[in-house]
PDB file of N, CA and C in Angstrom:
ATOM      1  N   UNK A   1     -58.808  15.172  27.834  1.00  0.00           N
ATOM      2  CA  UNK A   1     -58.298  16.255  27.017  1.00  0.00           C
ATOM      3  C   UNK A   1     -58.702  17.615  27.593  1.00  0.00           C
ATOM      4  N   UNK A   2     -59.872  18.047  28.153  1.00  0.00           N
ATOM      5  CA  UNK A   2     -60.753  19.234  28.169  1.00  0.00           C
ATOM      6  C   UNK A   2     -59.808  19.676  30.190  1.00  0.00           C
ATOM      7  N   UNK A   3     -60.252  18.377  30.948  1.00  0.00           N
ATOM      8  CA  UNK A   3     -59.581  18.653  32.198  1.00  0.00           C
ATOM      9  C   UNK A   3     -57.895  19.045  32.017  1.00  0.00           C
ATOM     10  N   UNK A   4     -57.199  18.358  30.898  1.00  0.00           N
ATOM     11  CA  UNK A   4     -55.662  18.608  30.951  1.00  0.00           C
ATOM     12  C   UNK A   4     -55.562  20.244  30.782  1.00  0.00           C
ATOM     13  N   UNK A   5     -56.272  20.579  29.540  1.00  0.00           N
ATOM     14  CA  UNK A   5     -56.364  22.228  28.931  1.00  0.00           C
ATOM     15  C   UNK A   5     -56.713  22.844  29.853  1.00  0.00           C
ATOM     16  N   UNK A   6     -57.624  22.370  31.184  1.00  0.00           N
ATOM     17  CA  UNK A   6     -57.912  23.558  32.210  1.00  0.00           C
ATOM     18  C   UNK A   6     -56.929  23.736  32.726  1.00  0.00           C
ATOM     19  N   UNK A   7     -56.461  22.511  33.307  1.00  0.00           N
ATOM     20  CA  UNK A   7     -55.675  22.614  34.083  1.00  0.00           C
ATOM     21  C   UNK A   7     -53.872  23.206  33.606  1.00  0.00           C
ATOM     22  N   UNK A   8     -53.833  22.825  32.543  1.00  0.00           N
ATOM     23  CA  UNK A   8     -52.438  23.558  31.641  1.00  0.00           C
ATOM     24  C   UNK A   8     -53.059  25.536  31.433  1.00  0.00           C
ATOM     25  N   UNK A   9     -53.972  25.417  31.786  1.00  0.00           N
ATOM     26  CA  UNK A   9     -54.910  27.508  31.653  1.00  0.00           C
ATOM     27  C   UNK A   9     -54.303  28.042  33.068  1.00  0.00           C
ATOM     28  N   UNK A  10     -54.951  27.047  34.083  1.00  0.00           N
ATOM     29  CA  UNK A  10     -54.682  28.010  35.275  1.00  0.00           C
ATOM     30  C   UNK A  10     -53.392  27.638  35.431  1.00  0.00           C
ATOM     31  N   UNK A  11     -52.835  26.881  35.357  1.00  0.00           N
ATOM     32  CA  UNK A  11     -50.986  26.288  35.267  1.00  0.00           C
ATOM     33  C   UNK A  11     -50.355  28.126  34.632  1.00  0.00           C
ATOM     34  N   UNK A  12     -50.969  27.812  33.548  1.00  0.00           N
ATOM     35  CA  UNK A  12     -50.224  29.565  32.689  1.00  0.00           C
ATOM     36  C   UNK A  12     -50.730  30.476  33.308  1.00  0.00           C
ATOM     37  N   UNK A  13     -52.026  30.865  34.011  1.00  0.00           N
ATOM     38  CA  UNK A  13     -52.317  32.114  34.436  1.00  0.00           C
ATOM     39  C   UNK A  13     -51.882  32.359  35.838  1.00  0.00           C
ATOM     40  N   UNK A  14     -51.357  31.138  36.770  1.00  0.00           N
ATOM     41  CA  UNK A  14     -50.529  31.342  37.499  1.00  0.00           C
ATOM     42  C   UNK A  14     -51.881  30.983  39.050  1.00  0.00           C
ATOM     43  N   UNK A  15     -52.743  29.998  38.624  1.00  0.00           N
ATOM     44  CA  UNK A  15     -53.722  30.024  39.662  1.00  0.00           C
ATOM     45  C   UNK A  15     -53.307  28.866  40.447  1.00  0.00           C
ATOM     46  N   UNK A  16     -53.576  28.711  41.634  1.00  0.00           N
ATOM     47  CA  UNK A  16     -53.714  28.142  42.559  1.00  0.00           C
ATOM     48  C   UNK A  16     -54.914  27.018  42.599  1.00  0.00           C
ATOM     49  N   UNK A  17     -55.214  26.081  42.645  1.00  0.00           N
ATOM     50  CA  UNK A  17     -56.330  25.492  42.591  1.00  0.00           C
ATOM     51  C   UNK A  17     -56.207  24.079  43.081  1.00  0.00           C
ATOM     52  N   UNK A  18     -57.539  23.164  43.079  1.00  0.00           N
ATOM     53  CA  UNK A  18     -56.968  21.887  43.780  1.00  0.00           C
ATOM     54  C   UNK A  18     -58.456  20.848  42.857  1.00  0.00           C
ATOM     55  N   UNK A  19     -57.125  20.122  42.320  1.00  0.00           N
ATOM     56  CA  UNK A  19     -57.816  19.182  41.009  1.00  0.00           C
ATOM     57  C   UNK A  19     -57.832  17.987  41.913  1.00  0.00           C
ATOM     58  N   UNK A  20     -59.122  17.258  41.604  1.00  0.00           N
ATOM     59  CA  UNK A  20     -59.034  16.101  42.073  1.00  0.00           C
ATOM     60  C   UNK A  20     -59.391  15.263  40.628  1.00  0.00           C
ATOM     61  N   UNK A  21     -58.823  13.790  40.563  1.00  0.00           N
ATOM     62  CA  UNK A  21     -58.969  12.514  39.966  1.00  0.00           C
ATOM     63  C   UNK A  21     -60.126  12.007  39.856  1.00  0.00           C
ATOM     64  N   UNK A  22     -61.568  12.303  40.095  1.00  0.00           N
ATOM     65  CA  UNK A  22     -62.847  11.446  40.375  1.00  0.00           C
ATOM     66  C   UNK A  22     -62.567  10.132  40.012  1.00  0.00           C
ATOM     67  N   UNK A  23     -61.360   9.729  38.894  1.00  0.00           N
ATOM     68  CA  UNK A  23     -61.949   8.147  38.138  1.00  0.00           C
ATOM     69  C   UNK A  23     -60.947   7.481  39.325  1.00  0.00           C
ATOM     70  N   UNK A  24     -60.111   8.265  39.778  1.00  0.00           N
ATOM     71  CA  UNK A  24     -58.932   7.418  40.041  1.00  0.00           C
ATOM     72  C   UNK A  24     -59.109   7.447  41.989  1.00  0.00           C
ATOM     73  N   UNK A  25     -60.740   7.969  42.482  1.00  0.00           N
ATOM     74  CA  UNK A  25     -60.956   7.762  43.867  1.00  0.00           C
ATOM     75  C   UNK A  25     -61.726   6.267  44.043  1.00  0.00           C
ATOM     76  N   UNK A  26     -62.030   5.967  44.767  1.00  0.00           N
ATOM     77  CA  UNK A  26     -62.156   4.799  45.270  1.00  0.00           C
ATOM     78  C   UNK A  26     -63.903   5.113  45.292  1.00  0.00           C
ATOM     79  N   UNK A  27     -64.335   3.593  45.105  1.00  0.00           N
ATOM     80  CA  UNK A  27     -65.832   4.318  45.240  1.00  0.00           C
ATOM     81  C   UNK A  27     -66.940   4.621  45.905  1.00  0.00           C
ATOM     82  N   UNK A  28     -66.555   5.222  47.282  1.00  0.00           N
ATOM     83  CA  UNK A  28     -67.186   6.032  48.062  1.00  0.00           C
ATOM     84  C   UNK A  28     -66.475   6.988  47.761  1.00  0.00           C
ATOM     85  N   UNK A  29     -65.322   7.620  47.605  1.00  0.00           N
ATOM     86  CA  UNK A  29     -65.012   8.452  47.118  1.00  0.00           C
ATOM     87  C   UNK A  29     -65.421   9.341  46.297  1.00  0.00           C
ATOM     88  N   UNK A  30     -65.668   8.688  45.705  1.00  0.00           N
ATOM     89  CA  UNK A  30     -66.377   8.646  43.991  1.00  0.00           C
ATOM     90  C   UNK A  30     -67.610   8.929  43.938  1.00  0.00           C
ATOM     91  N   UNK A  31     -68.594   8.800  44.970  1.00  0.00           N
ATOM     92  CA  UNK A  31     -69.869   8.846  45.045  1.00  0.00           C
ATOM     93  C   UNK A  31     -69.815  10.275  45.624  1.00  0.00           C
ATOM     94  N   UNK A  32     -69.193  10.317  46.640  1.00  0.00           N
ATOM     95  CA  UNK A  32     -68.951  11.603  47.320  1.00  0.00           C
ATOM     96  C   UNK A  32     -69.083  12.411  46.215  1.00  0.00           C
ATOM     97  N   UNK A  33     -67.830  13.015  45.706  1.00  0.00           N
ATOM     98  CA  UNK A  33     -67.139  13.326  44.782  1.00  0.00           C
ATOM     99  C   UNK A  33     -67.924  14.020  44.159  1.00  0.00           C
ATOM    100  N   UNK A  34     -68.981  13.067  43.344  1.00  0.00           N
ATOM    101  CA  UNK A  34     -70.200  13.372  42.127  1.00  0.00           C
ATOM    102  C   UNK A  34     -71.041  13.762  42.787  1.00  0.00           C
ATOM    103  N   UNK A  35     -71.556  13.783  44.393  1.00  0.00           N
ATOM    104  CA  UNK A  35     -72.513  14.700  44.945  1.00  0.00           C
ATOM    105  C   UNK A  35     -72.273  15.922  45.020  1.00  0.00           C
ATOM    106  N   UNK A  36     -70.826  16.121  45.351  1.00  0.00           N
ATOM    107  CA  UNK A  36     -70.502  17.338  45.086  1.00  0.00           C
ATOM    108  C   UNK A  36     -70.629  18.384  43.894  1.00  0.00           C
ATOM    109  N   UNK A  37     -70.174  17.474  42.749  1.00  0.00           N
ATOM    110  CA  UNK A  37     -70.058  18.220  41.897  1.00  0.00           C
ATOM    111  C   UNK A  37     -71.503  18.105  40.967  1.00  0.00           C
ATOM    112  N   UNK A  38     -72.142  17.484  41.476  1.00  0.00           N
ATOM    113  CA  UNK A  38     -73.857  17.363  41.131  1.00  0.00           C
ATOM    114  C   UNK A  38     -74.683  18.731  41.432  1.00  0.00           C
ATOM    115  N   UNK A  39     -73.931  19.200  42.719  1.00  0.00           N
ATOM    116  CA  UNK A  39     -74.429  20.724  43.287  1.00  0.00           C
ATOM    117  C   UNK A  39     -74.251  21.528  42.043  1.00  0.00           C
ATOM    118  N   UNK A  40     -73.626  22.035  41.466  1.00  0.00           N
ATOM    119  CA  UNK A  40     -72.924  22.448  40.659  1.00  0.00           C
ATOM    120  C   UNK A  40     -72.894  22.095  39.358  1.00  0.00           C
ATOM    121  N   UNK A  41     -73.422  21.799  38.903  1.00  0.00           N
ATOM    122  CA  UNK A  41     -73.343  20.511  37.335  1.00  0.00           C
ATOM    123  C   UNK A  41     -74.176  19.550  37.611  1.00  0.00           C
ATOM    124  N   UNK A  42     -75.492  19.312  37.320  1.00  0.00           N
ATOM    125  CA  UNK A  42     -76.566  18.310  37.156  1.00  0.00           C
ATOM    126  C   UNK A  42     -75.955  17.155  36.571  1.00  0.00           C
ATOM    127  N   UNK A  43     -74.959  18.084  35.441  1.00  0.00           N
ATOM    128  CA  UNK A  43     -74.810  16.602  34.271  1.00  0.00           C
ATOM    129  C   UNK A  43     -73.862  15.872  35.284  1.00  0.00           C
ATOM    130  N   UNK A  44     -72.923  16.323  35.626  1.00  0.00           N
ATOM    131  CA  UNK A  44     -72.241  15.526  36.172  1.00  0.00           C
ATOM    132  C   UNK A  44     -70.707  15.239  35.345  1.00  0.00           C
ATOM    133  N   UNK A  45     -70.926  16.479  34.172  1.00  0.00           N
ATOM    134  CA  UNK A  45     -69.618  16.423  33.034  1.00  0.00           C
ATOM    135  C   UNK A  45     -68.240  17.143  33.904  1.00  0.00           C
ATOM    136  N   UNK A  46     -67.185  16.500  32.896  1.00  0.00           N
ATOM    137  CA  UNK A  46     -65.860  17.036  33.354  1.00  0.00           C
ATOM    138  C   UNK A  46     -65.430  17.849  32.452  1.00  0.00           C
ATOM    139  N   UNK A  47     -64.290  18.671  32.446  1.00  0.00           N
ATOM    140  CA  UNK A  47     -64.529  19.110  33.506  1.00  0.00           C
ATOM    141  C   UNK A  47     -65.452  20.403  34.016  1.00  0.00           C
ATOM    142  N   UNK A  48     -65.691  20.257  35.573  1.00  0.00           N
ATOM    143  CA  UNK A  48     -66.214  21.084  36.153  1.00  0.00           C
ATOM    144  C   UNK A  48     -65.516  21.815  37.208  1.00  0.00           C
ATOM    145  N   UNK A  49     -65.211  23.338  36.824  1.00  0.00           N
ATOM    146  CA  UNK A  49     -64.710  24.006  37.964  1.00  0.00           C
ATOM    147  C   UNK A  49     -65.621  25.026  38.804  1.00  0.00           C
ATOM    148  N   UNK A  50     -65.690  25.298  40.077  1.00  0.00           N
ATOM    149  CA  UNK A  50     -66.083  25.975  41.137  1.00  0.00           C
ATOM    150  C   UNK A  50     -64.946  26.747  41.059  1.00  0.00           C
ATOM    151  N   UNK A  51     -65.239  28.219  41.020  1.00  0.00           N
ATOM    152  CA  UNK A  51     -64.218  28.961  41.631  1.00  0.00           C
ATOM    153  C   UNK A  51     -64.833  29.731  43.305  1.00  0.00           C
ATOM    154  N   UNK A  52     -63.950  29.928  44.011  1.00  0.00           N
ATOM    155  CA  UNK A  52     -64.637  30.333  45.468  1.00  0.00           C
ATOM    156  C   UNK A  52     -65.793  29.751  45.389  1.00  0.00           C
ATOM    157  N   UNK A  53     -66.266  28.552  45.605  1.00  0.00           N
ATOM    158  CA  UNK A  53     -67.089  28.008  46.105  1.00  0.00           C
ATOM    159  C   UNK A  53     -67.961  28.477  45.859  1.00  0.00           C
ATOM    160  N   UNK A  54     -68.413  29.511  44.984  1.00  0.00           N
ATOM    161  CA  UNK A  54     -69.620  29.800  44.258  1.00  0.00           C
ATOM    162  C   UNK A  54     -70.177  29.627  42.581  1.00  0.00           C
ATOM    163  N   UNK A  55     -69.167  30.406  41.950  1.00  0.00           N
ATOM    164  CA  UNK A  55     -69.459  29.822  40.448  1.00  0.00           C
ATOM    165  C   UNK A  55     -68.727  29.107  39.711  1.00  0.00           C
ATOM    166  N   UNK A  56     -69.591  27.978  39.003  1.00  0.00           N
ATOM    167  CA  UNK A  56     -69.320  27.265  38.815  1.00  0.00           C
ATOM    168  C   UNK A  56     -68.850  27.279  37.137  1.00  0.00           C
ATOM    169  N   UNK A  57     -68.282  26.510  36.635  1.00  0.00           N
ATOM    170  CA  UNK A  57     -67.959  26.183  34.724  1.00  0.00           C
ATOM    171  C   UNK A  57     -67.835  25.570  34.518  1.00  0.00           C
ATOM    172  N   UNK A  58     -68.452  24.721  33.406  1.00  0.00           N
ATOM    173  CA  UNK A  58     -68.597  23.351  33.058  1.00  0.00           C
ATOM    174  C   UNK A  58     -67.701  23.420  31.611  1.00  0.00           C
ATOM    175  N   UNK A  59     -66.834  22.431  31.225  1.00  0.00           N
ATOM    176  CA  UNK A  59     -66.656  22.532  30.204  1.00  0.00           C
ATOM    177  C   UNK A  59     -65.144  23.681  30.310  1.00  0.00           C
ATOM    178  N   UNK A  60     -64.201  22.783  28.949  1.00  0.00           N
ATOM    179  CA  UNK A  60     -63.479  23.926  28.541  1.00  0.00           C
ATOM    180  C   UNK A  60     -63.739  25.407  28.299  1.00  0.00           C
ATOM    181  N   UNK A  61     -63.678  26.709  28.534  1.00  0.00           N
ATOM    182  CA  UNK A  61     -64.283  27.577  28.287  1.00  0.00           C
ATOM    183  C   UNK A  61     -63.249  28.681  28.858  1.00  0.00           C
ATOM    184  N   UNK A  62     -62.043  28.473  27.777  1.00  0.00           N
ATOM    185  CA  UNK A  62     -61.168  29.846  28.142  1.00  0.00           C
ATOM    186  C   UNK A  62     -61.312  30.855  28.739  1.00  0.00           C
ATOM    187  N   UNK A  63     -62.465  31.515  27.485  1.00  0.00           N
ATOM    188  CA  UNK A  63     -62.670  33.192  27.794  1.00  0.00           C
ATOM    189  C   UNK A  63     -63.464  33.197  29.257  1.00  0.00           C
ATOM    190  N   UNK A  64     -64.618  32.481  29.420  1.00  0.00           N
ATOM    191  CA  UNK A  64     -65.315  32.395  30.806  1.00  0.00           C
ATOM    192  C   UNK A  64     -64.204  32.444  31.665  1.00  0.00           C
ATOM    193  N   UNK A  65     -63.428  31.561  32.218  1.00  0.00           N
ATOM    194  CA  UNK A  65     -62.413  31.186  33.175  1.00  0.00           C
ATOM    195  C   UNK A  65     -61.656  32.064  33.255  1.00  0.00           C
ATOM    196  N   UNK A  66     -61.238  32.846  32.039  1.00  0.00           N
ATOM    197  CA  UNK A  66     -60.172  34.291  32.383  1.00  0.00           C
ATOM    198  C   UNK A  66     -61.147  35.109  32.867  1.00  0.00           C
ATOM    199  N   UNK A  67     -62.272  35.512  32.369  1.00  0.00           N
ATOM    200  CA  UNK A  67     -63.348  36.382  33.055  1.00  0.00           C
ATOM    201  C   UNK A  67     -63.709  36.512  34.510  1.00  0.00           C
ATOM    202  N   UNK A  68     -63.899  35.167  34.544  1.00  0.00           N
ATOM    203  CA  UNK A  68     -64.443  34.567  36.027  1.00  0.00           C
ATOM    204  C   UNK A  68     -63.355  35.025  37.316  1.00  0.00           C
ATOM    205  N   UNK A  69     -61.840  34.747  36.649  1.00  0.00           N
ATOM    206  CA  UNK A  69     -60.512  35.034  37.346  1.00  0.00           C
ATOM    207  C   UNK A  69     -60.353  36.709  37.172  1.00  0.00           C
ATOM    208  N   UNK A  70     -60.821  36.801  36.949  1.00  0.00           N
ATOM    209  CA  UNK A  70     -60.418  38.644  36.595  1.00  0.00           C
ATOM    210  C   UNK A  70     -58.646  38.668  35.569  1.00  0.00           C
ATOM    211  N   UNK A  71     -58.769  37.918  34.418  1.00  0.00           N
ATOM    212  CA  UNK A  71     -58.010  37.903  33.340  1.00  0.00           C
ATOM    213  C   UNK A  71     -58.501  38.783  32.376  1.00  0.00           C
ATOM    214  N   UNK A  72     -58.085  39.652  32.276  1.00  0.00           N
ATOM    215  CA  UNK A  72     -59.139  39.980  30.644  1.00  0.00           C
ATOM    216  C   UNK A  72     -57.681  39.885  29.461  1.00  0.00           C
ATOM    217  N   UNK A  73     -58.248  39.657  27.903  1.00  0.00           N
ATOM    218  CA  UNK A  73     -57.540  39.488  26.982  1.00  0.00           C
ATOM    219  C   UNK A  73     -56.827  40.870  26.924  1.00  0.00           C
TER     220      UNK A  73
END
């Protein structure tokens, strides 16, 4: 539910981005995957976005994500 709403946010704000499947990689994939996003998110919750490879957002979180994008309301 929380990954669809991100991804239907930056869909409307017109962003560019690149979603990956974690459940649906294979599992080295998968291991990969969660090291990555372990950098970034201890918990290891979805979703988790990196924007430019620096900050990170865990969790649905509209207002952050328009912020983060330089959206303001």
């Amino acid at each position: 539910l929380w990954c669809r709403r991100t991804r239907r946010l930056l869909d409307t704000l017109g962003v560019a981005y690149r979603y990956v499947e974690v459940d649906l990689l294979d599992e080295e994939q998968q291991r990969r995957a969660m090291e990555h996003i372990k950098k970034y998110n201890p918990l290891g919750s979805f979703p988790t976005m990196v924007v430019n490879d620096a900050t990170p957002i865990m969790g649905y979180k509209e207002k952050k994500i328009k912020e983060v994008l330089g959206f303001v309301d």
